[in-house]
PDB file of N, CA and C in Angstrom:
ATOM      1  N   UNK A   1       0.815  -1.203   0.000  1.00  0.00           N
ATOM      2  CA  UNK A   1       0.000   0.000   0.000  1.00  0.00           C
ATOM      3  C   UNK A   1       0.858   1.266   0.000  1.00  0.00           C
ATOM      4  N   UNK A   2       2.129   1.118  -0.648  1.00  0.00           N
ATOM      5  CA  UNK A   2       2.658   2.443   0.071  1.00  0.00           C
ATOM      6  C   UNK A   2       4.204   2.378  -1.598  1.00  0.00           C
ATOM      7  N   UNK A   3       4.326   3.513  -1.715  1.00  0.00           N
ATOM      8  CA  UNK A   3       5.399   3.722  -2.859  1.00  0.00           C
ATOM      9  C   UNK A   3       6.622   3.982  -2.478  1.00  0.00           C
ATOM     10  N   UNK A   4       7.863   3.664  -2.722  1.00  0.00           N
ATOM     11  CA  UNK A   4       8.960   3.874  -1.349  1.00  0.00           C
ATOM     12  C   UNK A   4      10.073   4.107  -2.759  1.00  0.00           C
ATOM     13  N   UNK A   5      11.188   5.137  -2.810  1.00  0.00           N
ATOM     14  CA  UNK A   5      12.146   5.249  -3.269  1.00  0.00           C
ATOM     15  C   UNK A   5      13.408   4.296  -2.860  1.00  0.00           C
ATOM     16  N   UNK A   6      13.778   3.725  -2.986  1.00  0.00           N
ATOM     17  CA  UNK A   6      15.341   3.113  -2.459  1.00  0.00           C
ATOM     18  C   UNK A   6      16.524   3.318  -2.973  1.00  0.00           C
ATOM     19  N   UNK A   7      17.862   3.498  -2.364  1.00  0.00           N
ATOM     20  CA  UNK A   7      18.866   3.443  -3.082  1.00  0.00           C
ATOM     21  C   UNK A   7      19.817   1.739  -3.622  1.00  0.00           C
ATOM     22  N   UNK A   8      20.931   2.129  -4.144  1.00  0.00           N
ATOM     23  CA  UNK A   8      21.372   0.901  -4.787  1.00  0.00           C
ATOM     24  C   UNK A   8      21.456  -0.538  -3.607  1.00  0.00           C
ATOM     25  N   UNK A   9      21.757   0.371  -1.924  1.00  0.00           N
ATOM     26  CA  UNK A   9      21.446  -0.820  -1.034  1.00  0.00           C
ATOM     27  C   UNK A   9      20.006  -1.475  -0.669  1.00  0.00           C
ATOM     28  N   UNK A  10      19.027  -0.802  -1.392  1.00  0.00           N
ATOM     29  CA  UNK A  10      17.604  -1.050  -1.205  1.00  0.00           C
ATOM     30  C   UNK A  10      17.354  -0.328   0.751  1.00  0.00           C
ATOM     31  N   UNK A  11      17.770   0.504   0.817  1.00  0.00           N
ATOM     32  CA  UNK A  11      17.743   1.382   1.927  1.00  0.00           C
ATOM     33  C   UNK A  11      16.797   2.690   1.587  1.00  0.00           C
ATOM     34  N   UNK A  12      15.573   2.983   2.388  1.00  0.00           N
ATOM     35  CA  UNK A  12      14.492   3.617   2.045  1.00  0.00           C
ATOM     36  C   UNK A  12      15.392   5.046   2.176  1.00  0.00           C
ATOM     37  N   UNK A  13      14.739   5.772   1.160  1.00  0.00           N
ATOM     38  CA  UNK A  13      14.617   7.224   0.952  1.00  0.00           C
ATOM     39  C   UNK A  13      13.629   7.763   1.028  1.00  0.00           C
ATOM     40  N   UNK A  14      13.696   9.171   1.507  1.00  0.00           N
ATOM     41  CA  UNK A  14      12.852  10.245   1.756  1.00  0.00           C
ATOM     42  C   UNK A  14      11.245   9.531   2.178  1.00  0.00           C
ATOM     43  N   UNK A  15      10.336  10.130   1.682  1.00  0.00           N
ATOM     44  CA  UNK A  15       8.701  10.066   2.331  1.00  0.00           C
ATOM     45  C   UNK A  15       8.212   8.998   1.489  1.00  0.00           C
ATOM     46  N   UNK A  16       8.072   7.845   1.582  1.00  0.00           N
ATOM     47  CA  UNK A  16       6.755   7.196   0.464  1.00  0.00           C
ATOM     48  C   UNK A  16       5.611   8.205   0.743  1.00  0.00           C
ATOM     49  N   UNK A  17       4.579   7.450  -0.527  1.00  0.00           N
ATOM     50  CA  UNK A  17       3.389   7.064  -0.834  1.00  0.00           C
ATOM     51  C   UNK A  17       2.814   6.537  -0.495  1.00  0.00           C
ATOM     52  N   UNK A  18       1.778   6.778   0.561  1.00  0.00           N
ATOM     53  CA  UNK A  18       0.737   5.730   0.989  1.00  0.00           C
ATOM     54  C   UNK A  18      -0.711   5.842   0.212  1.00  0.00           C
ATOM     55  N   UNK A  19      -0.640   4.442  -0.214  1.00  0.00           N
ATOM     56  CA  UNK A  19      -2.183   4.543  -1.315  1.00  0.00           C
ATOM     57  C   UNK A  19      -3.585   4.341  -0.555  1.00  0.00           C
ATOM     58  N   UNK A  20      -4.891   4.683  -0.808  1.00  0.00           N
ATOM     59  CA  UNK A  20      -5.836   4.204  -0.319  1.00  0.00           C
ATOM     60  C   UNK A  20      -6.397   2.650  -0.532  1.00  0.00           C
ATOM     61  N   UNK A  21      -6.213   2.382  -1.709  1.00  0.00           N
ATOM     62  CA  UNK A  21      -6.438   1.372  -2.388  1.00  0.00           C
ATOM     63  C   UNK A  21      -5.331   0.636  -3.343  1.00  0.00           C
ATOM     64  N   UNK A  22      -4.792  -0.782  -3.456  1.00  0.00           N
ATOM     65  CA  UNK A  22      -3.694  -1.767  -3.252  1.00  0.00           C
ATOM     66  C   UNK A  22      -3.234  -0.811  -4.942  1.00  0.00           C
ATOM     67  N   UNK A  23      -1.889  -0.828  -4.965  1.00  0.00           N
ATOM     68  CA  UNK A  23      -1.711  -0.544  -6.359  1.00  0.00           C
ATOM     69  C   UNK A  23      -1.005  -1.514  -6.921  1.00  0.00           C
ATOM     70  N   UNK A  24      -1.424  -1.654  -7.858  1.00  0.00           N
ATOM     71  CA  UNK A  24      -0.910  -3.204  -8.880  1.00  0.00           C
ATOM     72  C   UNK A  24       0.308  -2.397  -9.949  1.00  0.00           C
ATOM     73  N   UNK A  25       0.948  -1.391 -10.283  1.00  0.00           N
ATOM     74  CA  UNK A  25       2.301  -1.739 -11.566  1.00  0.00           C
ATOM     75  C   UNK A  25       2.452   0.075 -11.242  1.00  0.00           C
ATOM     76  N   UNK A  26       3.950   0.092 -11.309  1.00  0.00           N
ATOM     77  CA  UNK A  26       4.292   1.565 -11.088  1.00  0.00           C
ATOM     78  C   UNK A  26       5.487   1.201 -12.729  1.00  0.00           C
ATOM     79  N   UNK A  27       5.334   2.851 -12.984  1.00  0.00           N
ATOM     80  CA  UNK A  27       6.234   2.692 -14.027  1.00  0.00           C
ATOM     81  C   UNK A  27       7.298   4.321 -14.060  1.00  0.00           C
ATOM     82  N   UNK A  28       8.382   4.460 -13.854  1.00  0.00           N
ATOM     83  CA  UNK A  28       8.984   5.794 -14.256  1.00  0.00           C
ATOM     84  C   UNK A  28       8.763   6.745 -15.514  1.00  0.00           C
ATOM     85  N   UNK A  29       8.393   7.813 -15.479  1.00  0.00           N
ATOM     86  CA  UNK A  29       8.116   8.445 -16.856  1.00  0.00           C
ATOM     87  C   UNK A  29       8.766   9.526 -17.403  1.00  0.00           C
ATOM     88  N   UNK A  30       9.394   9.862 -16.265  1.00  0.00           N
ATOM     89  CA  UNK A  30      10.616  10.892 -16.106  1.00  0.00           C
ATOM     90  C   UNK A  30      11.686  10.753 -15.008  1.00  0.00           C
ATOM     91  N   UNK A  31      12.472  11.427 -14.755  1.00  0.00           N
ATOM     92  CA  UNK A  31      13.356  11.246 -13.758  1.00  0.00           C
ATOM     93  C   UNK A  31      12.745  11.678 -12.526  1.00  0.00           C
ATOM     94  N   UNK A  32      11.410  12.237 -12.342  1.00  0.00           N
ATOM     95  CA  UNK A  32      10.927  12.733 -10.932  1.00  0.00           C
ATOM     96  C   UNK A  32       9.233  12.399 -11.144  1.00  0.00           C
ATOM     97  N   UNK A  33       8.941  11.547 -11.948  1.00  0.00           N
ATOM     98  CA  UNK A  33       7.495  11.651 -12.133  1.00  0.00           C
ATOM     99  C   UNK A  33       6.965  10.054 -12.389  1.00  0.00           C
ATOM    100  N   UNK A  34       6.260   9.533 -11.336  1.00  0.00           N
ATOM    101  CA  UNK A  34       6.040   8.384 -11.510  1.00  0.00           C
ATOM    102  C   UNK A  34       4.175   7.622 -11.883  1.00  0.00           C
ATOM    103  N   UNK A  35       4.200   6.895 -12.520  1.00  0.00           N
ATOM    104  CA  UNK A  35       2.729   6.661 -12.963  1.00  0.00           C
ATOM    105  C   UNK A  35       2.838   5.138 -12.471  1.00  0.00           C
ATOM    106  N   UNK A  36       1.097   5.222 -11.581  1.00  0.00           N
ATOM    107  CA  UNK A  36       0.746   3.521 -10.821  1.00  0.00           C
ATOM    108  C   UNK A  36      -0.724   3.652 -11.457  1.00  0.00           C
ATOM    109  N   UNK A  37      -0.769   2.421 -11.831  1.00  0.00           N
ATOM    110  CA  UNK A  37      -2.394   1.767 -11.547  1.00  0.00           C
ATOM    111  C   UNK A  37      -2.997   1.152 -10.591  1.00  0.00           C
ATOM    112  N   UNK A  38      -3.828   1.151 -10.477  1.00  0.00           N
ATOM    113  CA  UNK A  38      -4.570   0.358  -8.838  1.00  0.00           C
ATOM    114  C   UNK A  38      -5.479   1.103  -8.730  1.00  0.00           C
ATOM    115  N   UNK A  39      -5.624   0.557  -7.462  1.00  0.00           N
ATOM    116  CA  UNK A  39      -7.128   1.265  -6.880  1.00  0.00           C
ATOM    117  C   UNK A  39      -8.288   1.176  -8.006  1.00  0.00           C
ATOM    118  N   UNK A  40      -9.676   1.778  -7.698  1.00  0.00           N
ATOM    119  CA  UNK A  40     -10.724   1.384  -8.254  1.00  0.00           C
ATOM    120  C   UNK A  40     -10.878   2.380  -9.581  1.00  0.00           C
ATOM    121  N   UNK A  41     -10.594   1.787 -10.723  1.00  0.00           N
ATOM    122  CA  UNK A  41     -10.754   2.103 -11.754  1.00  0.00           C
ATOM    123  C   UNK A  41      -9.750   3.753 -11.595  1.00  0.00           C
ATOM    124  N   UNK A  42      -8.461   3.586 -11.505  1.00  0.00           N
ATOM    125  CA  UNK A  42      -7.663   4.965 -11.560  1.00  0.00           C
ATOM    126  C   UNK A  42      -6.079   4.843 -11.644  1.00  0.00           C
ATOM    127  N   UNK A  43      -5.521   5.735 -12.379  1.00  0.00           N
ATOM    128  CA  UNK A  43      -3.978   5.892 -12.281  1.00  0.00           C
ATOM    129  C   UNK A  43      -3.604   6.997 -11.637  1.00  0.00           C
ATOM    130  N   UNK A  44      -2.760   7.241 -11.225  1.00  0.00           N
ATOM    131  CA  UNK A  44      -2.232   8.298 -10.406  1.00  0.00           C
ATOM    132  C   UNK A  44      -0.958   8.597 -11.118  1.00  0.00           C
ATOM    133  N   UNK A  45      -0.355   9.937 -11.148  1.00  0.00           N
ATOM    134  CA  UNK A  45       0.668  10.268 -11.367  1.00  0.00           C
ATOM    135  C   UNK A  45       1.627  10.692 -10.094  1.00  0.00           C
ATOM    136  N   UNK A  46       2.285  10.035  -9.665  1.00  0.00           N
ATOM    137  CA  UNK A  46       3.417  11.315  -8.314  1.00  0.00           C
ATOM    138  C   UNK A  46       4.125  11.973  -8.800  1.00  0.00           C
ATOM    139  N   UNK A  47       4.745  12.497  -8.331  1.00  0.00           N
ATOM    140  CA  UNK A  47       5.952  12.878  -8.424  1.00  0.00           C
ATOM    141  C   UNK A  47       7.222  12.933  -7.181  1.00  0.00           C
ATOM    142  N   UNK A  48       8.389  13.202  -7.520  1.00  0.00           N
ATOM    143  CA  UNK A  48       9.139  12.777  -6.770  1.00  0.00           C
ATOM    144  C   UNK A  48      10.032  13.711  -6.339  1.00  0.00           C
ATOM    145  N   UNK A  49      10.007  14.289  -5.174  1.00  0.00           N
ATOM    146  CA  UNK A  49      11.210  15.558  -5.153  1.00  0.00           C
ATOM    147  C   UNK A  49      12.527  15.217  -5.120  1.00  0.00           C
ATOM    148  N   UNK A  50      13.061  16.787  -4.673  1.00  0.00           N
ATOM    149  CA  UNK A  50      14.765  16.047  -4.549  1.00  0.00           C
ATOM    150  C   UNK A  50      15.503  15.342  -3.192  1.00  0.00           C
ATOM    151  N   UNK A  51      14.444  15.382  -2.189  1.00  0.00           N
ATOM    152  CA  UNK A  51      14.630  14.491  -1.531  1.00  0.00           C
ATOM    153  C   UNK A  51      14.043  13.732  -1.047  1.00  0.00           C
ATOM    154  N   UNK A  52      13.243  13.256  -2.078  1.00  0.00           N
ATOM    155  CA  UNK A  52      12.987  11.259  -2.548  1.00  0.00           C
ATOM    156  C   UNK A  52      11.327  11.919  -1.696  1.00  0.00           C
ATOM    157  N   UNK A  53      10.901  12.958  -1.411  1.00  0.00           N
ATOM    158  CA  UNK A  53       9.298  12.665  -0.904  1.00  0.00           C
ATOM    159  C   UNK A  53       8.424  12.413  -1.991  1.00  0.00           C
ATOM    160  N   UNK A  54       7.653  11.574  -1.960  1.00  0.00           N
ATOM    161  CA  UNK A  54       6.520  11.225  -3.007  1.00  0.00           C
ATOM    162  C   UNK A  54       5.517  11.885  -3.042  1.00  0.00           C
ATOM    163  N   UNK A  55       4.508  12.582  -3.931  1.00  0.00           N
ATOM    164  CA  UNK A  55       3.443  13.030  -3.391  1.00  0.00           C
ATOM    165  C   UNK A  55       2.587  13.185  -4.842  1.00  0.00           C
ATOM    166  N   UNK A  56       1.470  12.773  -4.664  1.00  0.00           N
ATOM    167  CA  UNK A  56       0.444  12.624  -5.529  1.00  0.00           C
ATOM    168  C   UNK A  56       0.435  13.993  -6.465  1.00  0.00           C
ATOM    169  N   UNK A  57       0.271  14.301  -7.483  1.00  0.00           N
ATOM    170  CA  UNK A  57       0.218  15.152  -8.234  1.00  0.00           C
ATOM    171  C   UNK A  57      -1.416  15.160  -9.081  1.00  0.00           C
ATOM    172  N   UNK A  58      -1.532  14.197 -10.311  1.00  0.00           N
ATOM    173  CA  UNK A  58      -2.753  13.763 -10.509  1.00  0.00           C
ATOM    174  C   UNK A  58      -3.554  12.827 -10.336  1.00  0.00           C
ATOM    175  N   UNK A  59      -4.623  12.610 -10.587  1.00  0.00           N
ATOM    176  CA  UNK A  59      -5.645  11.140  -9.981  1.00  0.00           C
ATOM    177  C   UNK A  59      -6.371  11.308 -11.160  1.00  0.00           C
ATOM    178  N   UNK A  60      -6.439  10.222 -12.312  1.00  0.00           N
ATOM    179  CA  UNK A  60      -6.998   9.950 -13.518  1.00  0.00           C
ATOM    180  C   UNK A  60      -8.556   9.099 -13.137  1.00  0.00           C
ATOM    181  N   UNK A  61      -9.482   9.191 -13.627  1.00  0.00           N
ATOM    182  CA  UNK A  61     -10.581   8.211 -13.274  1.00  0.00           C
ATOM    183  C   UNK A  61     -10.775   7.417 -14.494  1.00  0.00           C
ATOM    184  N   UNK A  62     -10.430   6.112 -15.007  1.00  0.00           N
ATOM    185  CA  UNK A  62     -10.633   5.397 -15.970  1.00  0.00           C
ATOM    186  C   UNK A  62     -11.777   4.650 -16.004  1.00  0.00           C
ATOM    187  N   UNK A  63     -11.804   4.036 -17.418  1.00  0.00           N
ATOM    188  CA  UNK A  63     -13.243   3.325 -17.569  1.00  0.00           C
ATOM    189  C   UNK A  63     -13.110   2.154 -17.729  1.00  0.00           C
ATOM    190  N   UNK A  64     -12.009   1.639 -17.498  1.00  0.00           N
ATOM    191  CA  UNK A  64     -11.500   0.372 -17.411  1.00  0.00           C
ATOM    192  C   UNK A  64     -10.707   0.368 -15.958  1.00  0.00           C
ATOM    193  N   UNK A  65     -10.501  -0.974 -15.435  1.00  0.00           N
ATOM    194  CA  UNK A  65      -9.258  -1.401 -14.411  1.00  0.00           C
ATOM    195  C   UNK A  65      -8.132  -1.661 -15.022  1.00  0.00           C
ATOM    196  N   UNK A  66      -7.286  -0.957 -14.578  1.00  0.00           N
ATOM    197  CA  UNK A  66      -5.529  -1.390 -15.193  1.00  0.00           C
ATOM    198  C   UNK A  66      -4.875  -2.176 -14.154  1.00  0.00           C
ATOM    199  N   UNK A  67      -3.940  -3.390 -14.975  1.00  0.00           N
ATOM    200  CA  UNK A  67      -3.024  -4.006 -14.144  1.00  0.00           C
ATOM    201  C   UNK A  67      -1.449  -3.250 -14.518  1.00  0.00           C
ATOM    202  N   UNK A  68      -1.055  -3.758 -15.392  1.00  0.00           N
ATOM    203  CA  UNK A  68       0.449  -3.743 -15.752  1.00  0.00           C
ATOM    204  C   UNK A  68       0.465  -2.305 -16.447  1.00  0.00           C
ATOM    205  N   UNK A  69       1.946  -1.540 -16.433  1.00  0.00           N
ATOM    206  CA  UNK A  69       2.034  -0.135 -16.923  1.00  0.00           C
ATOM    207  C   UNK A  69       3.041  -0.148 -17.780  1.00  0.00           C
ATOM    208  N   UNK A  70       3.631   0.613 -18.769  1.00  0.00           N
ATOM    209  CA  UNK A  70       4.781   0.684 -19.206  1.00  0.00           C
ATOM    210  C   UNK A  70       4.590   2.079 -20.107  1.00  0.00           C
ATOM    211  N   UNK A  71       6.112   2.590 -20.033  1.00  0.00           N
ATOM    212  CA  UNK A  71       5.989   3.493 -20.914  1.00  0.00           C
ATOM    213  C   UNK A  71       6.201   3.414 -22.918  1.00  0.00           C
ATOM    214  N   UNK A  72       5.078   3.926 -23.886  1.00  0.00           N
ATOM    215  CA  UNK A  72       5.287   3.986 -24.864  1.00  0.00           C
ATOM    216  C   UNK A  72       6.270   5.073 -25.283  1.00  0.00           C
ATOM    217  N   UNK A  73       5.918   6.328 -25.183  1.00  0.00           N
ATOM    218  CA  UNK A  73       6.512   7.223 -25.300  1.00  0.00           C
ATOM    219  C   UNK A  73       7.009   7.935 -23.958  1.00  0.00           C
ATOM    220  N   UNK A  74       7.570   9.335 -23.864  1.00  0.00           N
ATOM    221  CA  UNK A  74       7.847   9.957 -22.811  1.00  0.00           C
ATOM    222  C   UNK A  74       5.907  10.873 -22.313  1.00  0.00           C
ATOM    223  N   UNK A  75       5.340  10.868 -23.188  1.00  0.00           N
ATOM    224  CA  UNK A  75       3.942  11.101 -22.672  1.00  0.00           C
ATOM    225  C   UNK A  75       2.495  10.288 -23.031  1.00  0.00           C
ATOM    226  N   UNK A  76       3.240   8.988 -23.130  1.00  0.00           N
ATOM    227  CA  UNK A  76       2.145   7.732 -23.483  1.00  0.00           C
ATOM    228  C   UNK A  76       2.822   6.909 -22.640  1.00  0.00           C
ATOM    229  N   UNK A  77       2.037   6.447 -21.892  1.00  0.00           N
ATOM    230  CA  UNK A  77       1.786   4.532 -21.738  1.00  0.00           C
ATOM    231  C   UNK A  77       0.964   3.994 -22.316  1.00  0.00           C
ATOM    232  N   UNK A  78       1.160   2.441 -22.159  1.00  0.00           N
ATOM    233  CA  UNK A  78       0.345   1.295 -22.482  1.00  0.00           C
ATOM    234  C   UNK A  78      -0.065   0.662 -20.942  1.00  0.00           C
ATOM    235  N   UNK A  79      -1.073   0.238 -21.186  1.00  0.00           N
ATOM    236  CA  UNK A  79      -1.923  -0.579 -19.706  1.00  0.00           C
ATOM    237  C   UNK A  79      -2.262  -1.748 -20.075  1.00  0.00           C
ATOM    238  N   UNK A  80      -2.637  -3.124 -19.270  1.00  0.00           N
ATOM    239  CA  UNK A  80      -3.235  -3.853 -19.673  1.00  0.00           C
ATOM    240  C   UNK A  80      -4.456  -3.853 -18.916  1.00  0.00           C
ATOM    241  N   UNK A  81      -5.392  -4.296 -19.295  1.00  0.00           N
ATOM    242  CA  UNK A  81      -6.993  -4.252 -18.586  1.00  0.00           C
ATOM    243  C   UNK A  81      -7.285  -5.499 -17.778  1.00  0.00           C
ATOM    244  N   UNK A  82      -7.979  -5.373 -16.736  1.00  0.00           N
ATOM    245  CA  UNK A  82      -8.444  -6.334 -16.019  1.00  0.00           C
ATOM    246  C   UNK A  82      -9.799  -7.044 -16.505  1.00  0.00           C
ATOM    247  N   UNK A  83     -10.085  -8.266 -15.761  1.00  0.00           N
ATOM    248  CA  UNK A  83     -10.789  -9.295 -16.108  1.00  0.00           C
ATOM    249  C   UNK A  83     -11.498  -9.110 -17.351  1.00  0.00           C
ATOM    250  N   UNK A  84     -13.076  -9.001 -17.736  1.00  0.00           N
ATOM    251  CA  UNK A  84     -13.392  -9.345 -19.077  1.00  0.00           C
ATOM    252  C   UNK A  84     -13.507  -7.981 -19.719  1.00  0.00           C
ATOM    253  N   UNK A  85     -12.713  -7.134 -19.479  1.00  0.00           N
ATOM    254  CA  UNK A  85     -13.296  -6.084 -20.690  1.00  0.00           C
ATOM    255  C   UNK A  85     -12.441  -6.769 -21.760  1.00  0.00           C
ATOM    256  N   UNK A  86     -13.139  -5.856 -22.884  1.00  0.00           N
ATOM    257  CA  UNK A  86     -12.747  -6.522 -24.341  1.00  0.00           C
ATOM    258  C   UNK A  86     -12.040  -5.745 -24.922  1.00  0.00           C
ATOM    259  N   UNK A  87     -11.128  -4.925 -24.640  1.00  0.00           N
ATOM    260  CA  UNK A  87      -9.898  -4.430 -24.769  1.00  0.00           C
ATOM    261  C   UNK A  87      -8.737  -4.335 -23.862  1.00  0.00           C
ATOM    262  N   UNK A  88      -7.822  -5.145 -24.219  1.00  0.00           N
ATOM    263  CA  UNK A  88      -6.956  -6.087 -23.773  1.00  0.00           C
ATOM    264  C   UNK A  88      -5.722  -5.044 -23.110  1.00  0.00           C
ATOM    265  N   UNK A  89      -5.608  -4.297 -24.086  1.00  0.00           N
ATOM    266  CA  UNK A  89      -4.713  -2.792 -24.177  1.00  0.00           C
ATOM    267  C   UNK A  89      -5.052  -1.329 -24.302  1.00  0.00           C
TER     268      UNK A  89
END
């Protein structure tokens, strides 16, 4: 439930992210700006300061559930969708 920066020893940095609801796939999109799916039908964007605090920036409301994230471009991702909707991507 919670987004945590680490360094190369896996030793926590600065403030996580605590989510309301479980988040299933985080993906980097910039060097300070991070995009998760989870929770009920939504992505979130954080962002990340310079010393590692996390903090919510936007909250997207989708019409689908997303599992998995990745970046297409530097201002596109791809998602995959949960159980039976009929678009896969």
């Amino acid at each position: 439930m919670k987004c945590t920066i680490l360094n190369e020893r896996l030793q926590r940095l600065g403030t996580p992210y605590k989510f309301k609801q479980p988040p299933y796939s985080v993906v980097c999109v910039s060097h300070d700006t991070l995009c998760v799916t989870g929770g009920v039908k939504q992505v979130c964007l954080l962002s990340v300061s310079t010393d590692n605090t996390i903090t919510l920036t936007r909250k997207f409301t989708t019409s689908s559930e997303f599992y998995s994230i990745c970046c297409k471009s530097p201002s596109n991702v791809v998602v995959s969708t949960c159980d039976d909707d009929p678009r896969p991507a």
